[in-house]
C-alpha atoms as a PDB file:
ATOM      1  CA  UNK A   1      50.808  53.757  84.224  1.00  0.00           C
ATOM      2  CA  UNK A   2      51.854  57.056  85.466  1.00  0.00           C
ATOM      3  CA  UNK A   3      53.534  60.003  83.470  1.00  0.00           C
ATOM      4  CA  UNK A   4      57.127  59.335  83.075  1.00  0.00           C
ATOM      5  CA  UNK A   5      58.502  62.378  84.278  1.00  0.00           C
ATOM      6  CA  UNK A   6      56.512  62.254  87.619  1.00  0.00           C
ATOM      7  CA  UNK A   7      56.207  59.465  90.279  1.00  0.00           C
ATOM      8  CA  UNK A   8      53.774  61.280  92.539  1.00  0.00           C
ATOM      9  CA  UNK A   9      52.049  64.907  92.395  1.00  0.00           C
ATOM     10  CA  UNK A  10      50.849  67.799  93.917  1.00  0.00           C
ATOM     11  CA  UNK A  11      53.188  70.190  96.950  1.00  0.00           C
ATOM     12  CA  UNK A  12      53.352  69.632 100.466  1.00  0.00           C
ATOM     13  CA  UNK A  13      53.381  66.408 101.033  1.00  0.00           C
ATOM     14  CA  UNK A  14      56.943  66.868 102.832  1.00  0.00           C
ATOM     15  CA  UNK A  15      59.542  68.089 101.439  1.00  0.00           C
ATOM     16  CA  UNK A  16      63.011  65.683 100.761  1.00  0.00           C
ATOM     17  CA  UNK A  17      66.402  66.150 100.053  1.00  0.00           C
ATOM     18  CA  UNK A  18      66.591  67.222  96.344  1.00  0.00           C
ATOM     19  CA  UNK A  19      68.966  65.253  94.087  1.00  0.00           C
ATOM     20  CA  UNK A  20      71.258  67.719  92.026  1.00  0.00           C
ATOM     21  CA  UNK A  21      70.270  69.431  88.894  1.00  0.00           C
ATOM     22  CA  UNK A  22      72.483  68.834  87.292  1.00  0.00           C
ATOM     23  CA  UNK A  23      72.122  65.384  87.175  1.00  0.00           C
ATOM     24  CA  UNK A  24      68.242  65.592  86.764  1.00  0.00           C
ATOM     25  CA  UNK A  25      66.318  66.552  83.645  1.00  0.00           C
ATOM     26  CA  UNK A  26      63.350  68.752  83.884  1.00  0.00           C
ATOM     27  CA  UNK A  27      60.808  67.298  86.554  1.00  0.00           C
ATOM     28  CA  UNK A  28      63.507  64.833  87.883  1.00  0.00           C
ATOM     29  CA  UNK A  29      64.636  65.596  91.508  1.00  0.00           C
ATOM     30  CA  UNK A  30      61.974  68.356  91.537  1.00  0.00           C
ATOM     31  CA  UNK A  31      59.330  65.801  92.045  1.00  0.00           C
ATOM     32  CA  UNK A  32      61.366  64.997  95.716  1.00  0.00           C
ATOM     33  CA  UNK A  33      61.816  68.868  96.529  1.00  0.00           C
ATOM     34  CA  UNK A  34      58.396  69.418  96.022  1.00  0.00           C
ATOM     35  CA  UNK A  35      57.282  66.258  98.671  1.00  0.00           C
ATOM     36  CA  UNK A  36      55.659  64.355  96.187  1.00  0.00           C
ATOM     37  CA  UNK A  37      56.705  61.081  96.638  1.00  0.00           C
ATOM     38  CA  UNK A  38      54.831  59.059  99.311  1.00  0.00           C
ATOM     39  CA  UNK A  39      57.163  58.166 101.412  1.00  0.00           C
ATOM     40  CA  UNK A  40      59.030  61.880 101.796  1.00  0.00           C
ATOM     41  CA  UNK A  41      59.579  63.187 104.677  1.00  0.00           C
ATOM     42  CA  UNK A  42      61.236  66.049 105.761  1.00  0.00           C
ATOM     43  CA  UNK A  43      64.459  67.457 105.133  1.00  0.00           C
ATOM     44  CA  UNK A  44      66.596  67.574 108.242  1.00  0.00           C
ATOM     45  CA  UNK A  45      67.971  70.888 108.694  1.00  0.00           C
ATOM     46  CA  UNK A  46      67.710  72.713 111.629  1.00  0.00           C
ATOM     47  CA  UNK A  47      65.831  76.145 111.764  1.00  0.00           C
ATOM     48  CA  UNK A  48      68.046  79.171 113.147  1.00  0.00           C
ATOM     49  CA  UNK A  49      67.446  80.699 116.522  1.00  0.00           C
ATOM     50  CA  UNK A  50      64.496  82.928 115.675  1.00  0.00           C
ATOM     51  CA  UNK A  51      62.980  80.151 113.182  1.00  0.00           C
ATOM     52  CA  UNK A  52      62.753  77.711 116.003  1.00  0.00           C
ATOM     53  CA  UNK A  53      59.845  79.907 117.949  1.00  0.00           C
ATOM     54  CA  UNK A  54      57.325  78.833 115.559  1.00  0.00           C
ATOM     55  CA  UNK A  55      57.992  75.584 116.017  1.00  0.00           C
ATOM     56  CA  UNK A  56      54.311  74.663 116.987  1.00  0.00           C
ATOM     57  CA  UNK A  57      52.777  77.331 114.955  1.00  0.00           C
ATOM     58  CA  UNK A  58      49.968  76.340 112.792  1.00  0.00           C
ATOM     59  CA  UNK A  59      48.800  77.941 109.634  1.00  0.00           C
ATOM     60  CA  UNK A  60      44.484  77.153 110.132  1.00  0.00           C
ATOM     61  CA  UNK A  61      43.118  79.167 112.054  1.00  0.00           C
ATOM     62  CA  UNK A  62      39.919  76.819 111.925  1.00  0.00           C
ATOM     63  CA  UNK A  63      42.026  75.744 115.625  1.00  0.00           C
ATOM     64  CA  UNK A  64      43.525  78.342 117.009  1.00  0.00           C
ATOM     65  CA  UNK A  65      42.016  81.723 118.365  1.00  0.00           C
ATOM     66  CA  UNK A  66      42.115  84.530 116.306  1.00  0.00           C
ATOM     67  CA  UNK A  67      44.342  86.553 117.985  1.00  0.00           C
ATOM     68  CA  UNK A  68      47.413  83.666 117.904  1.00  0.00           C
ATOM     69  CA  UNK A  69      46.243  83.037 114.246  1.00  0.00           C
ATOM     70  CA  UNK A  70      47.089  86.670 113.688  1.00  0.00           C
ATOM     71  CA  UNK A  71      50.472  86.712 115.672  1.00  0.00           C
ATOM     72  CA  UNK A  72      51.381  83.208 114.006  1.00  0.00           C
ATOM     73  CA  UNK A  73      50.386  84.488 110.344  1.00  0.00           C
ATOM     74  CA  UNK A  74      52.605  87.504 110.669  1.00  0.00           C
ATOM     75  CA  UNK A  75      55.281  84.900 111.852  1.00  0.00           C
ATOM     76  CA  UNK A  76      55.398  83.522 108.759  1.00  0.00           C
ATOM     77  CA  UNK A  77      55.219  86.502 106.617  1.00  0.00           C
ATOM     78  CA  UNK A  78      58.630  87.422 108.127  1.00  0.00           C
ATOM     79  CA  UNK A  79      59.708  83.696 106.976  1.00  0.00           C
ATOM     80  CA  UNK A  80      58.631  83.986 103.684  1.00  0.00           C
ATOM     81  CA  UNK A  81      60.080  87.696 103.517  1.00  0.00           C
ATOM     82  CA  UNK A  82      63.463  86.274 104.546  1.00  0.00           C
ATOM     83  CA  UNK A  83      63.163  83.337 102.279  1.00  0.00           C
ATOM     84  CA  UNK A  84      62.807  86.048  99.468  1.00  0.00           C
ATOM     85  CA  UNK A  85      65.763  87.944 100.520  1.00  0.00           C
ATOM     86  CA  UNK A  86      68.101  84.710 101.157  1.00  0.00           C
ATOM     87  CA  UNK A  87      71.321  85.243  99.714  1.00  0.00           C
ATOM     88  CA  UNK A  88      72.512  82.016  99.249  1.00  0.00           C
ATOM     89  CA  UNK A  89      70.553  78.262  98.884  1.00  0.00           C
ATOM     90  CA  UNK A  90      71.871  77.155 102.314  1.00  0.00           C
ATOM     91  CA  UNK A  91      70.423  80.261 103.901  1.00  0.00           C
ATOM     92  CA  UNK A  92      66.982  80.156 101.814  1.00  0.00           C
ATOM     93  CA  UNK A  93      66.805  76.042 103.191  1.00  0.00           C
ATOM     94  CA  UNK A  94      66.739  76.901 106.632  1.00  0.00           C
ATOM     95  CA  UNK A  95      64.050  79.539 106.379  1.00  0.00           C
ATOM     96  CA  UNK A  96      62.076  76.861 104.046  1.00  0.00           C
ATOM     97  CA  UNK A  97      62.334  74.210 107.055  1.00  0.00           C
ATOM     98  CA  UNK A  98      61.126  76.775 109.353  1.00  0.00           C
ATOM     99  CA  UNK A  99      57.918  77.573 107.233  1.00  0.00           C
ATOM    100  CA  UNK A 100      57.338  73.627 106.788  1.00  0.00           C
ATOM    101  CA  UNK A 101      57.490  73.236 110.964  1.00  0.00           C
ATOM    102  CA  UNK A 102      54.594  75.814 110.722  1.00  0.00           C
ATOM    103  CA  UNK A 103      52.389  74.683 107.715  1.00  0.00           C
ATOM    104  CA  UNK A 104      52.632  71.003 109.443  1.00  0.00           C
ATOM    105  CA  UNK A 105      51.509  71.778 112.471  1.00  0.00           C
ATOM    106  CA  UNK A 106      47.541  72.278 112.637  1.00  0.00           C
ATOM    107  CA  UNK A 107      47.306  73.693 116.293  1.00  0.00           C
ATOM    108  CA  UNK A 108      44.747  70.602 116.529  1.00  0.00           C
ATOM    109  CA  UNK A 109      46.027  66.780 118.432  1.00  0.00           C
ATOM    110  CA  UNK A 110      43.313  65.416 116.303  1.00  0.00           C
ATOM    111  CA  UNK A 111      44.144  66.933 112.984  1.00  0.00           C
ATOM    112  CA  UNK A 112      47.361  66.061 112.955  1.00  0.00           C
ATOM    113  CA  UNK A 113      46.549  62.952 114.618  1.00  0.00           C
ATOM    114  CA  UNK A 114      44.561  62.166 111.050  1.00  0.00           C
ATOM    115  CA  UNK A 115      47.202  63.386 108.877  1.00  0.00           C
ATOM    116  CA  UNK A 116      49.713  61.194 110.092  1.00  0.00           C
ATOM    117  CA  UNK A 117      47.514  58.102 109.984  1.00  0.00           C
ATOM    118  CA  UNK A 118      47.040  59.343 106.137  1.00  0.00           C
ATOM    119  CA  UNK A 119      50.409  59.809 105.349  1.00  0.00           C
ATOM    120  CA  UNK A 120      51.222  56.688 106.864  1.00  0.00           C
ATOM    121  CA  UNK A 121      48.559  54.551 104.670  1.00  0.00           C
ATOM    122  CA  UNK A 122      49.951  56.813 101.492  1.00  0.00           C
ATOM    123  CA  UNK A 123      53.649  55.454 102.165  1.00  0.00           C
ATOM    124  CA  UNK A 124      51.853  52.135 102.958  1.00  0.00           C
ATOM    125  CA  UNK A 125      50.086  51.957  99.251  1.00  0.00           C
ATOM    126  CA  UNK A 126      46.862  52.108 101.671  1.00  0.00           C
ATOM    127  CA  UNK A 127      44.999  54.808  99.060  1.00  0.00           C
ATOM    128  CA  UNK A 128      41.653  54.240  99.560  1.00  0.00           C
ATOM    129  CA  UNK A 129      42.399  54.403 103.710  1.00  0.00           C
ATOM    130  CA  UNK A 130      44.555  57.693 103.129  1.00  0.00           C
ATOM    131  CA  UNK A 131      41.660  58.809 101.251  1.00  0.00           C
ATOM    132  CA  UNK A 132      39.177  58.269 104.325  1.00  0.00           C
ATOM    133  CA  UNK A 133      41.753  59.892 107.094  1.00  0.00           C
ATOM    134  CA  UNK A 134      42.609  63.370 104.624  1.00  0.00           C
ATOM    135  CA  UNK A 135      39.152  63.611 103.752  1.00  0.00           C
ATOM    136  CA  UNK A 136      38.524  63.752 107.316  1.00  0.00           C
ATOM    137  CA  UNK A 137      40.559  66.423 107.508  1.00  0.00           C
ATOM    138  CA  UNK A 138      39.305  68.889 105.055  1.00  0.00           C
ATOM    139  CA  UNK A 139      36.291  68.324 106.297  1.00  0.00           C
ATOM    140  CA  UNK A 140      36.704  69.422 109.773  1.00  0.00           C
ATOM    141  CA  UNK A 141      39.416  71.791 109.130  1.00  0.00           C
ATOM    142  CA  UNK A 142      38.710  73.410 105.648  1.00  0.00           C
ATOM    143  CA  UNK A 143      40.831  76.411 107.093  1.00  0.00           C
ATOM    144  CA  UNK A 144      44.066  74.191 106.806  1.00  0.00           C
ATOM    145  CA  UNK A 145      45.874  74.258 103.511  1.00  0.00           C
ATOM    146  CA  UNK A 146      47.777  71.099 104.413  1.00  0.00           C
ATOM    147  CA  UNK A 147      45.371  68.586 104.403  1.00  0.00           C
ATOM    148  CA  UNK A 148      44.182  69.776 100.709  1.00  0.00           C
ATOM    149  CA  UNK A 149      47.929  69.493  99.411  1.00  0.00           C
ATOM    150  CA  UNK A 150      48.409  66.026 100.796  1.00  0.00           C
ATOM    151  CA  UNK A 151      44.707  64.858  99.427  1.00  0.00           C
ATOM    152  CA  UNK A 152      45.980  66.222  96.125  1.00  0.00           C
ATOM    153  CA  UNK A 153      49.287  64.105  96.376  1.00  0.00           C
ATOM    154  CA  UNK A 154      46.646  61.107  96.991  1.00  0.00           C
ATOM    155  CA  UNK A 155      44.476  61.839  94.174  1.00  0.00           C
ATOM    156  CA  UNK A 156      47.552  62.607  91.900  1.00  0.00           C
ATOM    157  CA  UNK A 157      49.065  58.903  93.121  1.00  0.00           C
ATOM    158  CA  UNK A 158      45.634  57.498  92.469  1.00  0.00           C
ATOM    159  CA  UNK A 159      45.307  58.924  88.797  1.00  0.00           C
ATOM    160  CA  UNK A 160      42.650  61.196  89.284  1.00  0.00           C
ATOM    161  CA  UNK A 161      44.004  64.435  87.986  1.00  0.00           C
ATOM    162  CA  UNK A 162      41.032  66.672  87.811  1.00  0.00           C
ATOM    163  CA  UNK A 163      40.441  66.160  91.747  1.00  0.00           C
ATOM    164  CA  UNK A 164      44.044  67.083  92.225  1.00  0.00           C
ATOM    165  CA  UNK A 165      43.851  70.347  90.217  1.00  0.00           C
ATOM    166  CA  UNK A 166      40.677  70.877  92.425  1.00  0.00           C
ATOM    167  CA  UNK A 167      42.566  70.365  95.459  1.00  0.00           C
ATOM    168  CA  UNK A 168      46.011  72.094  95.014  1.00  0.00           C
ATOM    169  CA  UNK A 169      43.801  75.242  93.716  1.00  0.00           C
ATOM    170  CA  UNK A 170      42.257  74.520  97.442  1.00  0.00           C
ATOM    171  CA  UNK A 171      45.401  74.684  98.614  1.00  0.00           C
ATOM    172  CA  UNK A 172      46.363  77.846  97.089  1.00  0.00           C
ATOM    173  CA  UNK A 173      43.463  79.652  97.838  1.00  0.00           C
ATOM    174  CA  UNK A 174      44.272  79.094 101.428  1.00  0.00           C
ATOM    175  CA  UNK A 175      48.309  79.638 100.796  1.00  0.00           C
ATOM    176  CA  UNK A 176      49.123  81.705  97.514  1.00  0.00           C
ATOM    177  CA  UNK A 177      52.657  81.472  98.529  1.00  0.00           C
ATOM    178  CA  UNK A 178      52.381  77.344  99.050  1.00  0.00           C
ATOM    179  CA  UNK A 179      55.853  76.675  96.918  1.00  0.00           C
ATOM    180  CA  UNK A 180      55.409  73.137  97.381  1.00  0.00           C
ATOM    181  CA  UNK A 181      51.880  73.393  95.982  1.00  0.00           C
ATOM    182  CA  UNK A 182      52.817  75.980  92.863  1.00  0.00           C
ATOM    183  CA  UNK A 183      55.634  73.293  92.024  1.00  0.00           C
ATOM    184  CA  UNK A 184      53.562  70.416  92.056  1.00  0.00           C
ATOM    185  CA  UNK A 185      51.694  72.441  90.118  1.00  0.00           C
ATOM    186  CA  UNK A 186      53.609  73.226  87.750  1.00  0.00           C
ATOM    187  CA  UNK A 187      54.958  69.441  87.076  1.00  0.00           C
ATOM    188  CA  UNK A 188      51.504  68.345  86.905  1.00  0.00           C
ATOM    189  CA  UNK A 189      50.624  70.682  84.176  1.00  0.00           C
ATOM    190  CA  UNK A 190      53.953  70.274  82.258  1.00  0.00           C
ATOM    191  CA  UNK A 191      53.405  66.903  82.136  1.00  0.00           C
ATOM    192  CA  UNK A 192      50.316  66.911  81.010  1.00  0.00           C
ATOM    193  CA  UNK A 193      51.229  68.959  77.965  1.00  0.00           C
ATOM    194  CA  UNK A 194      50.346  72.537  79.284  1.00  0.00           C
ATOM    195  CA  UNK A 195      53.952  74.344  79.124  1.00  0.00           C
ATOM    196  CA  UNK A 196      52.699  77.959  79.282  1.00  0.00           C
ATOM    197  CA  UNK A 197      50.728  76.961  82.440  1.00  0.00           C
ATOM    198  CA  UNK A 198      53.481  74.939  83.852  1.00  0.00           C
ATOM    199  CA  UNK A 199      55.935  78.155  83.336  1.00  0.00           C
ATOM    200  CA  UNK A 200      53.388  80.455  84.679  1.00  0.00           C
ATOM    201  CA  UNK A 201      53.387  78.106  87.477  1.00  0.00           C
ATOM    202  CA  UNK A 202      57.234  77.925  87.963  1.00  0.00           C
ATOM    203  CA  UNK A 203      57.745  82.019  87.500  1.00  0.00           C
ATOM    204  CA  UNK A 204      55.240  81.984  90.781  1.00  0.00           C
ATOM    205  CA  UNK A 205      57.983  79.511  92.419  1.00  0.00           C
ATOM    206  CA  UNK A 206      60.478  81.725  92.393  1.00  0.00           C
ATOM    207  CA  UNK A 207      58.852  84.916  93.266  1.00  0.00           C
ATOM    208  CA  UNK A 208      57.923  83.271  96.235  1.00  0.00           C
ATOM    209  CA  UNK A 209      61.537  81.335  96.865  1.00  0.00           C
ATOM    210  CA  UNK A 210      64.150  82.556  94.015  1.00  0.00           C
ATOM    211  CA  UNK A 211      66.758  79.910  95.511  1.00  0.00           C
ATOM    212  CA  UNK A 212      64.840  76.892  95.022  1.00  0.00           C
ATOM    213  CA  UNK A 213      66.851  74.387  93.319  1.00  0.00           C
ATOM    214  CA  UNK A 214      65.780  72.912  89.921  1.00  0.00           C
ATOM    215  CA  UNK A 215      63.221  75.603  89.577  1.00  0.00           C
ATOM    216  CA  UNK A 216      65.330  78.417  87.421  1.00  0.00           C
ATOM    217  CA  UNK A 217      66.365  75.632  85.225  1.00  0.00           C
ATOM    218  CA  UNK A 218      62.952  74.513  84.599  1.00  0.00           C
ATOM    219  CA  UNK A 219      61.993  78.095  83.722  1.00  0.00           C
ATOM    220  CA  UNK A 220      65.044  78.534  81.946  1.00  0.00           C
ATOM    221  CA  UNK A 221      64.022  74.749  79.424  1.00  0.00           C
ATOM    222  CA  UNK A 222      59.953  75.873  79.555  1.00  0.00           C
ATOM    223  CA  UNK A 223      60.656  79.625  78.276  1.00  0.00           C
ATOM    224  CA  UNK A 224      62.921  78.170  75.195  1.00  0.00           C
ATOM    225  CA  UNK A 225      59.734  75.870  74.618  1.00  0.00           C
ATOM    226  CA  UNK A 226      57.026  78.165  74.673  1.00  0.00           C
ATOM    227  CA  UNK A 227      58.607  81.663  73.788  1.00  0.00           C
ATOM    228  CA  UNK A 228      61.548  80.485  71.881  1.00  0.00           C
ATOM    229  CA  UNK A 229      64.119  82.088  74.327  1.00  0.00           C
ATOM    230  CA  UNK A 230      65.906  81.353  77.978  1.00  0.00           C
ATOM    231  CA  UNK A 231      65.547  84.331  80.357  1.00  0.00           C
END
């Protein structure tokens, strides 16, 4: 049976439409804004103007040239600079669709080809074919961070923790800045008892994307747990 708290772990999966904090208890609704359910898919919210020319950006450079690797990379720094400097949640949301049409987007017909025949098996039940078709991909694309974070959604789904530490530590050694991989994170290790970890893993959220909803209150519950006090 899994944990209580989560129905599905590890980032990047897709992310969903978050249900309200209010109404959700530590973990609860997170779990969806992280993509780590597995049928998510992604929110639908359109990127603005200059969002919209990295459509068909990819983040692994294992297929693309170096030079567009470069040029997209320092696309997405300027995304993740303006999702830092968002002043409001709607504003920080369409920056965070913008970095998801670039981090889902290998650069390779056949990579992305295999991911979508894995995600399709996940949100089938298929495991041990989802297994096959994202192992395939970290094998001939190590370079892309994706197909780690959606193996460690698998693994997570299948009950083998350990394998999905391994691979969302893949996934941020590839992406530090993976917010979808640092939350899944985070509810992983929470719910498996580690709360200094899991608010270690939550501060990291939010220096990466302050706005994202449910994470400040998760801090806020965690640091009365382990230190005693909110911040």
């Amino acid at each position: 049976m899994k944990p209580p708290v989560l129905t599905a772990l590890m980032g990047g999966l897709f992310f969903a439409v978050m249900t309200s904090a209010a109404q959700a208890e530590t973990g609860q609704g997170l779990k969806e804004r992280f993509g780590l359910t597995p049928d998510a898919r992604p929110e639908a919210v359109e990127p603005e103007a200059g969002a919209e020319a990295g459509k068909e950006a990819a983040p692994s450079k294992d297929a693309l040239p170096a030079d567009e690797f470069a040029s997209r990379e320092a696309f997405l720094d300027s995304l993740f600079d303006r999702l830092k400097e968002a002043k409001n949640p709607e504003q920080a949301k369409i920056v965070e669709a913008a970095i998801w049409k670039l981090w889902t987007n290998s650069g390779s017909a056949s990579i992305d080809y295999l991911m979508d025949q894995g995600l399709g098996a996940m949100a089938a039940g298929e495991q041990g074919e989802a297994l096959i078709y994202f192992t395939q991909v970290t094998t001939l694309a190590p370079g892309y961070a994706e197909g780690w974070s959606k193996r460690a959604t698998l693994y997570y789904l299948m009950e083998d923790y350990q394998r999905a530490l391994k691979d969302i530590e893949q996934t941020l050694r590839l992406e530090p800045r993976h917010f979808g991989a640092l939350g899944g994170l985070a509810l992983l290790l929470n719910e498996l008892g580690d709360k200094e970890g899991a608010l270690s893993a939550y501060r990291k959220v939010l220096k990466v994307y302050p706005h994202l909803p449910g994470a400040q209150e998760a801090v806020e519950q965690l640091s009365e747990e382990v230190e005693g006090q909110g911040i």
